[in-house]
Protein backbone atom coordinates (compact mmCIF):
# COMPACT_ATOMS: atom_id res chain seq x y z
CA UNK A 1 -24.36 -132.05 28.37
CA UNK A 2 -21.00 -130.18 28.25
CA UNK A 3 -21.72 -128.72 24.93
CA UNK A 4 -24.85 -127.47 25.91
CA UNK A 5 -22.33 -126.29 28.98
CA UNK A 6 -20.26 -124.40 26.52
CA UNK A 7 -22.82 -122.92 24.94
CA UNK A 8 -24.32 -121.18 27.40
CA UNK A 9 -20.78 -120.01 29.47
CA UNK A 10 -19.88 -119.04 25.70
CA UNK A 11 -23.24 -117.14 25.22
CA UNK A 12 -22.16 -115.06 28.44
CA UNK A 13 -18.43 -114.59 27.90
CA UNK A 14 -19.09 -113.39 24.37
CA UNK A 15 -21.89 -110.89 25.12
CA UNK A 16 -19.50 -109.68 28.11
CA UNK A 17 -16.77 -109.04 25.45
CA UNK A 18 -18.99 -107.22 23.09
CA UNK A 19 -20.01 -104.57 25.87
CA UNK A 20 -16.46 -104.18 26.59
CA UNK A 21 -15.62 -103.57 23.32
CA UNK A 22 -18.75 -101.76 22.58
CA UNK A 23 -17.91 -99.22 25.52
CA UNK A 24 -14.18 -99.42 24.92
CA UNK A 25 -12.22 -96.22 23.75
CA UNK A 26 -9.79 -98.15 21.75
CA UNK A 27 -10.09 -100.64 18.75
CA UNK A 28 -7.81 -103.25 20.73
CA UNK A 29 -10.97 -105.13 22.07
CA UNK A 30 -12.52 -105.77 18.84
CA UNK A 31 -9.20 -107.95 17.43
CA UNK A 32 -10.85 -110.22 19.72
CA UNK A 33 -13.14 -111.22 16.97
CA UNK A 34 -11.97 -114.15 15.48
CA UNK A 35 -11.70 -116.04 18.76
CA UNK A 36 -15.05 -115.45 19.62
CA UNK A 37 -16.20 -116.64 16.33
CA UNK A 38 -13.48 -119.80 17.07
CA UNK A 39 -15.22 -120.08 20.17
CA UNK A 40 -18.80 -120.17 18.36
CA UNK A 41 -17.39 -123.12 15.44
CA UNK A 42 -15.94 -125.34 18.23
CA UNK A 43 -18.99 -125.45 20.15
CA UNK A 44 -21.14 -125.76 16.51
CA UNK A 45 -18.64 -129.44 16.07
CA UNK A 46 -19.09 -130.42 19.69
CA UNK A 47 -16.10 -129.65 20.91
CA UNK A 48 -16.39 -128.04 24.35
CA UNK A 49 -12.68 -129.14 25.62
CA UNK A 50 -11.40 -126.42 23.10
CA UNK A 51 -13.82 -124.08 23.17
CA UNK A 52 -13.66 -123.81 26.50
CA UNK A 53 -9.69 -122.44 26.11
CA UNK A 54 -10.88 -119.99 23.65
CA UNK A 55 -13.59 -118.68 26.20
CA UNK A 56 -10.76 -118.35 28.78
CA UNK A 57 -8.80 -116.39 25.80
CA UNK A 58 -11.89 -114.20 25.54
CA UNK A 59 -12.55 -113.55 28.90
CA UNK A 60 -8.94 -112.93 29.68
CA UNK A 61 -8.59 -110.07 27.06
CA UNK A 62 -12.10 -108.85 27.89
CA UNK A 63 -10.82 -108.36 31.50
CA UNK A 64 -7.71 -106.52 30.69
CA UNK A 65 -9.23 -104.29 28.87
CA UNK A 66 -11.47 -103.25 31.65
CA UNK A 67 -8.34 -103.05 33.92
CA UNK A 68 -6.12 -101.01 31.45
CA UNK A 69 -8.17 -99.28 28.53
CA UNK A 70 -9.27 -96.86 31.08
CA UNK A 71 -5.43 -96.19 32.08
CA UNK A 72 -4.11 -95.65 28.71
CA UNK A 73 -1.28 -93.36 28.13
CA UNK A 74 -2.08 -89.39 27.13
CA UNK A 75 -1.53 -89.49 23.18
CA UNK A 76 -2.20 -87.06 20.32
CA UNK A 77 -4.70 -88.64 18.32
CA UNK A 78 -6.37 -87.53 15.47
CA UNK A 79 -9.74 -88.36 13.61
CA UNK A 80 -8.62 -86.64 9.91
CA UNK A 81 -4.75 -86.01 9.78
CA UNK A 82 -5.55 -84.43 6.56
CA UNK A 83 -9.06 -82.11 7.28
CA UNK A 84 -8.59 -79.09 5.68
CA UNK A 85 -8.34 -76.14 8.14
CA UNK A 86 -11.62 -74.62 9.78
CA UNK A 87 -12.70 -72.38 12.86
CA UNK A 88 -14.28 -75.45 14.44
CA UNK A 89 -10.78 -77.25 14.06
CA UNK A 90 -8.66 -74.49 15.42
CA UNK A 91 -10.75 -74.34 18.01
CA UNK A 92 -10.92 -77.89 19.29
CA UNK A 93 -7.18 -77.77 18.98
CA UNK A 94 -7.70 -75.11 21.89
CA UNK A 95 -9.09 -77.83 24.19
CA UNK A 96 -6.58 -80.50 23.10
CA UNK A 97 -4.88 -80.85 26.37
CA UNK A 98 -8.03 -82.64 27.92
CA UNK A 99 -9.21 -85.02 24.96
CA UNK A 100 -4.93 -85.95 24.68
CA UNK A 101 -5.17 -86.60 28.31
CA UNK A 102 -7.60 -89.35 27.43
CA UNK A 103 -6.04 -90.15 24.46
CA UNK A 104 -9.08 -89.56 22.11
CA UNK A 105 -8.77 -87.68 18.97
CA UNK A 106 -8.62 -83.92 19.32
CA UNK A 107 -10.22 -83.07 16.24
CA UNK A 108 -13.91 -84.48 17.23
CA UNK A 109 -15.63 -81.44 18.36
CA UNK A 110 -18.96 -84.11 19.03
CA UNK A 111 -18.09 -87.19 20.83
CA UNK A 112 -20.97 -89.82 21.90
CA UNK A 113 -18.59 -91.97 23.41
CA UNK A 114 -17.76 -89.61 25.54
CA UNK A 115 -21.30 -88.62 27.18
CA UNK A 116 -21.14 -90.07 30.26
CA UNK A 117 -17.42 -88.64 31.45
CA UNK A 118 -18.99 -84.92 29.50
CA UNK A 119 -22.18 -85.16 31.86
CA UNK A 120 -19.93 -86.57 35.07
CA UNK A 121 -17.29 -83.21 34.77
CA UNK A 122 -20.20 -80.93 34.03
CA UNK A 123 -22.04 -81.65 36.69
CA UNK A 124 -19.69 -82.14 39.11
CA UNK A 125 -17.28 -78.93 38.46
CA UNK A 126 -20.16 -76.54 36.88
CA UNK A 127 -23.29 -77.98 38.06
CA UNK A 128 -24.65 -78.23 34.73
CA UNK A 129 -27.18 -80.91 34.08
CA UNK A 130 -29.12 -79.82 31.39
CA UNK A 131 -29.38 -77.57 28.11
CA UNK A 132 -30.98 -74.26 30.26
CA UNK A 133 -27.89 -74.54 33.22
CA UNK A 134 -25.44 -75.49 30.36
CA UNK A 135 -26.35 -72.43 27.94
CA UNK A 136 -26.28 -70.01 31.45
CA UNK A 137 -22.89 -71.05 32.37
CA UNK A 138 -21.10 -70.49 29.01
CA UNK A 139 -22.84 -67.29 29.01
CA UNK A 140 -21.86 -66.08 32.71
CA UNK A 141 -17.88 -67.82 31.60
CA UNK A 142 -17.78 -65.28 28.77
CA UNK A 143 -19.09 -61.88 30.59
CA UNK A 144 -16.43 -62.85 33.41
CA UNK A 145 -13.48 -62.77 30.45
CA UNK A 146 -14.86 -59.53 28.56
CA UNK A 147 -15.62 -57.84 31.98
CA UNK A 148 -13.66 -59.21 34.48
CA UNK A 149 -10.44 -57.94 35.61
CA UNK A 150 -7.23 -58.71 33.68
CA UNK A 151 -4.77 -61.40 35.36
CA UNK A 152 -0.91 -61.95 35.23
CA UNK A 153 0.81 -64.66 37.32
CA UNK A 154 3.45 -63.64 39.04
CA UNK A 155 6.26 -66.68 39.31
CA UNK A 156 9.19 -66.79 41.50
CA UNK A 157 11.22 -69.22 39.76
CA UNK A 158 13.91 -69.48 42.85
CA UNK A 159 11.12 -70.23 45.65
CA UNK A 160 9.00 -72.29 43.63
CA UNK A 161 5.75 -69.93 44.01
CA UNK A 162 3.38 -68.17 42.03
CA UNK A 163 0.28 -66.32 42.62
CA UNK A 164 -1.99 -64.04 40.70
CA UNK A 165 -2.21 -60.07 40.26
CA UNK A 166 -3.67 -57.09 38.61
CA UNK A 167 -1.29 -56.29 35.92
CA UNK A 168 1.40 -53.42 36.13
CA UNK A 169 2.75 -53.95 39.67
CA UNK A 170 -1.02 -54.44 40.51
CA UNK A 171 -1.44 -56.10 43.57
CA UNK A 172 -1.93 -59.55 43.99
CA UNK A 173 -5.24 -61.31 44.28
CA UNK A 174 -5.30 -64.94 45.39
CA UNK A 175 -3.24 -67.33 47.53
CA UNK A 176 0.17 -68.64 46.63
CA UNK A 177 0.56 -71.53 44.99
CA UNK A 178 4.06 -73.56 45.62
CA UNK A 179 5.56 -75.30 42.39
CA UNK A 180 6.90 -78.53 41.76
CA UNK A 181 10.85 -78.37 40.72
CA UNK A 182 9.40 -80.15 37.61
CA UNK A 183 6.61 -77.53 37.41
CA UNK A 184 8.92 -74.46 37.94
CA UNK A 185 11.29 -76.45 34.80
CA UNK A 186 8.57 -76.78 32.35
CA UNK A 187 7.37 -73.08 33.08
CA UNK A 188 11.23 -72.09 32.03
CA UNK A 189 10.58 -74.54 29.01
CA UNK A 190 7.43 -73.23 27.62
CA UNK A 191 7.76 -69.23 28.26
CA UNK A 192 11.52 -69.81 26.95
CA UNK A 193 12.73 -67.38 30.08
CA UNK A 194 16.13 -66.96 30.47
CA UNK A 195 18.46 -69.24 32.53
CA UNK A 196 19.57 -67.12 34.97
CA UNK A 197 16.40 -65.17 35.60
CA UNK A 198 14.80 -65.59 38.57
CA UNK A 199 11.25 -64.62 38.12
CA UNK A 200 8.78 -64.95 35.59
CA UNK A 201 5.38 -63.22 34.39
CA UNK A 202 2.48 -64.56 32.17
CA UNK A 203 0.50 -61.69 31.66
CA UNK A 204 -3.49 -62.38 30.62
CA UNK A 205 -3.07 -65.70 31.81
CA UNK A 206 -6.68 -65.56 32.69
CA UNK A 207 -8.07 -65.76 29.21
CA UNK A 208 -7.05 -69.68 29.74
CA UNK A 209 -10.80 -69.88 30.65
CA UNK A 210 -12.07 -69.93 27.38
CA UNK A 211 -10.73 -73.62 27.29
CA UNK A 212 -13.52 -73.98 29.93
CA UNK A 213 -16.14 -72.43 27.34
CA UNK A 214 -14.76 -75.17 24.56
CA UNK A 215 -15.26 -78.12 26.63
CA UNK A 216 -18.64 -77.26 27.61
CA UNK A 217 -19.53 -76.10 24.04
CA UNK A 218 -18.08 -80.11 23.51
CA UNK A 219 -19.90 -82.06 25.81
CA UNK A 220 -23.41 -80.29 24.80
CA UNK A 221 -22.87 -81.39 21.41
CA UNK A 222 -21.87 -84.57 22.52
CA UNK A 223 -25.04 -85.03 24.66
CA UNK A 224 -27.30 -83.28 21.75
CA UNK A 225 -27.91 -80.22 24.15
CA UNK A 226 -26.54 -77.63 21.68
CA UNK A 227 -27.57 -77.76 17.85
CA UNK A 228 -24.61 -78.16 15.25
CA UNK A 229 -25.39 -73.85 14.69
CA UNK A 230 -25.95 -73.05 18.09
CA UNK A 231 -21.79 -75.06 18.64
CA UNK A 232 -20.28 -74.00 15.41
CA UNK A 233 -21.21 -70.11 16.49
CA UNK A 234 -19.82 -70.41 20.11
CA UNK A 235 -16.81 -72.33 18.81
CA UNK A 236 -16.06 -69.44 16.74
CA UNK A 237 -16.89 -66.54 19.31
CA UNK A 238 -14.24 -68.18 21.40
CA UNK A 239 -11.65 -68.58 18.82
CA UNK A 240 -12.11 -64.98 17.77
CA UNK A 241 -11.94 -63.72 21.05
CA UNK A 242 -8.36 -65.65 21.83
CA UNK A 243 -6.60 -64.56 18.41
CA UNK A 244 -7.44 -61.29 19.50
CA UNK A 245 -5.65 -61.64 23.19
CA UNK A 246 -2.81 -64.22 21.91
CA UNK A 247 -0.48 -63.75 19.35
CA UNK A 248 1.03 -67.54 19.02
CA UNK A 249 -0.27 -71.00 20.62
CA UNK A 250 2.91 -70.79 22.74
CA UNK A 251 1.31 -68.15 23.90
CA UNK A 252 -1.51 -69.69 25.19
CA UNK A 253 0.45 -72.68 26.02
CA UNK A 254 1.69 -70.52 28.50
CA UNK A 255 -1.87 -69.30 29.61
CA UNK A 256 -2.87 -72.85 29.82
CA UNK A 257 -0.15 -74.07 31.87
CA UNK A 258 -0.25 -71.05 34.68
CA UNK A 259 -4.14 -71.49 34.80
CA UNK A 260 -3.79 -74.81 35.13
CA UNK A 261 -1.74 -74.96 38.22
CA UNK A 262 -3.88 -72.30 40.31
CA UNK A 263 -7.12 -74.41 38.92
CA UNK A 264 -8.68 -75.76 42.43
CA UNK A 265 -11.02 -78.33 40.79
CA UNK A 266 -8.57 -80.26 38.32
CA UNK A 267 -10.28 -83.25 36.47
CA UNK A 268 -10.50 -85.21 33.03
CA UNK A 269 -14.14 -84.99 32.07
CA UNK A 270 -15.16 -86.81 34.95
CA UNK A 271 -12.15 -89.21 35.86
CA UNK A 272 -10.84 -89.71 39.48
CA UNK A 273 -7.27 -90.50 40.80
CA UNK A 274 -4.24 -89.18 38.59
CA UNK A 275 -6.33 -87.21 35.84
CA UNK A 276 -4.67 -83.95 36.62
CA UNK A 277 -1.39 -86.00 36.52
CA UNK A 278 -2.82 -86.98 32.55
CA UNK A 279 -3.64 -82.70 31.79
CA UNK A 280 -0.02 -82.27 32.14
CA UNK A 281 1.65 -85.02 30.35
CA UNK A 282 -0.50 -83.97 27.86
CA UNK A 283 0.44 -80.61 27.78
CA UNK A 284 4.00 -81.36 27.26
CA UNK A 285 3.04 -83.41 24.57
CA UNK A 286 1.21 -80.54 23.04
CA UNK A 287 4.43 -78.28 23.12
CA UNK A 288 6.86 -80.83 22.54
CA UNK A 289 5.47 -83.24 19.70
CA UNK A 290 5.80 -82.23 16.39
CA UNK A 291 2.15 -83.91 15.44
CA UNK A 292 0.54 -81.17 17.69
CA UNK A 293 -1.99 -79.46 16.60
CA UNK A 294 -0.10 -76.69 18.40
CA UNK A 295 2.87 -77.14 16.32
CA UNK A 296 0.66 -77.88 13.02
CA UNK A 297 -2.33 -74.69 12.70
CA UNK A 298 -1.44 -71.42 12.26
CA UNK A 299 -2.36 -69.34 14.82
CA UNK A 300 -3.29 -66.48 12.41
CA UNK A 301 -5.54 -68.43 10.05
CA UNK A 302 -8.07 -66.33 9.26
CA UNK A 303 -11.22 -67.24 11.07
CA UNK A 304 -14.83 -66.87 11.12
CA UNK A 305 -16.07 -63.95 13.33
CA UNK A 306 -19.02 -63.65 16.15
CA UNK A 307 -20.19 -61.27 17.93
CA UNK A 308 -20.19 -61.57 21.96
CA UNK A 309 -22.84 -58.65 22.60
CA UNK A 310 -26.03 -60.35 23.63
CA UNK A 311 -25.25 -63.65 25.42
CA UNK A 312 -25.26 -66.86 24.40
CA UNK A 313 -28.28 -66.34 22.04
CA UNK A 314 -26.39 -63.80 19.93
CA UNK A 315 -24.07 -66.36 18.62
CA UNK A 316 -26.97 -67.93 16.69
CA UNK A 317 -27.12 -65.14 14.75
């Protein structure tokens, strides 16, 4: 009777750890194995007492996994250390700051596991919920950078404030924004100002939206709503477009970091609670690490071109 006991609790506990580690970001889950198979030979000799420990052992680890995978670290990751370099790569390494946040690997411009958070965050921040809304918002995203206005941020580095404007003593065009002491430091840090100066500008900071354009471009793939053409051509489009308006990644470090902080709708693919928190730890480890993709691609590599005229259709050409 208590074998067939521990055969059934077993049953449960063991398909409950292989969802976990099915759904699981990390590999941690899956060293789990050989207890479950422990768990499996103790009940096969009738021995329930001990299997019964290993179950607990099982569901113990299956538990904090739930409880902490989800509320792992920021860390640069990478799929292929080694890849040799590419448009698609230089451009994922655009959108690093939000797949470090999560601590996936940066280099995956197609992620399945990552469906659910992609179709959460587009939904939620660009009302995208299919192929047809997903293909018109990349396309309005890049007529607002080739037509829109051009955008510095204006930073008072004594006060703590910053806020928008038209370049060239241009006047300014959104609401202030007051800086954290640690914000207003790693400003200093990435744009290298000078100690003693008191204000700072990041001119073009706007172009920071074409990380937008990447993660979208990502999360279709990922959800099989854009064609491996249809991304590779967008990918490229984009990366063209910032080589053309940056001159070095600390450039658009810099870009990143000031459009970050006026963003309104801050978010990690989906994720609640301290996810903008995550986007800037990972940003520091983006400028900081030497295993950065920031710190590793040239910015100049040649790349492959596209065209913008025509929409979103034009980069299937």
């Amino acid at each position: 009777m208590l074998t067939a006991v521990a055969g059934v609790i077993g049953a449960l506990v063991i398909g409950s750890w292989v969802v976990v580690a099915w759904g699981s970001r990390r590999r941690r889950p899956w060293l789990w194995a050989p207890v479950a198979l422990l768990a499996v030979v103790l009940v096969a000799l009738d021995l329930p007492g001990w299997s019964f420990l290993a179950l607990l052992a099982l569901a113990s680890g299956s538990f904090a996994e739930l409880v902490l995978g989800s509320r792992e670290h920021p860390a640069i990751r990478t799929r292929s250390p080694d890849a040799p370099l590419s448009t698609e790569r230089w451009a994922a390494a655009v959108a690093a700051p939000f797949r470090v946040a999560l601590a996936e690997p940066w280099d995956v411009v197609a992620r399945p596991s990552l469906r659910r958070r992609y179709r959460r965050m587009m939904e939620r921040q660009w009302s995208v919920v299919d192929r047809e809304s997903l293909l018109a918002t990349v396309d309005r995203l890049l007529e607002e950078l080739h037509g829109g206005p051009s955008l510095d941020l204006a930073v008072d580095l004594r006060s703590g404030t910053a806020r928008s404007r038209l370049p060239e003593g241009g006047e300014d065009t959104g609401a202030m924004v007051r800086l954290s002491p640690e914000q207003v430091m790693r400003l200093r840090s990435v744009t290298g100002v000078a100690e003693g100066d008191k204000t700072l500008m990041i001119g073009a900071y706007h172009w920071w939206k074409s990380v937008h354009v990447i993660r979208l471009v990502c999360g279709g793939a990922s959800l099989d709503w854009l064609s491996p053409v249809e991304t590779q051509a967008l990918l490229r489009r984009v990366a063209s477009d910032l080589q053309r308006r940056y001159s070095s990644w600390g450039q658009l470090s810099s870009a990143f970091h000031a459009g970050y902080l006026l963003w309104p709708d801050k978010g990690v693919e989906g994720d609640d609670g301290d996810s903008s928190d995550r986007v800037w730890v990972a940003l520091g480890l983006l400028d900081e690490d030497p295993r950065s993709p920031w710190n590793l691609l040239p910015w100049d590599m040649p790349l492959e071109r596209a065209s913008f005229e025509g929409g979103v259709s034009s980069a299937q050409d």
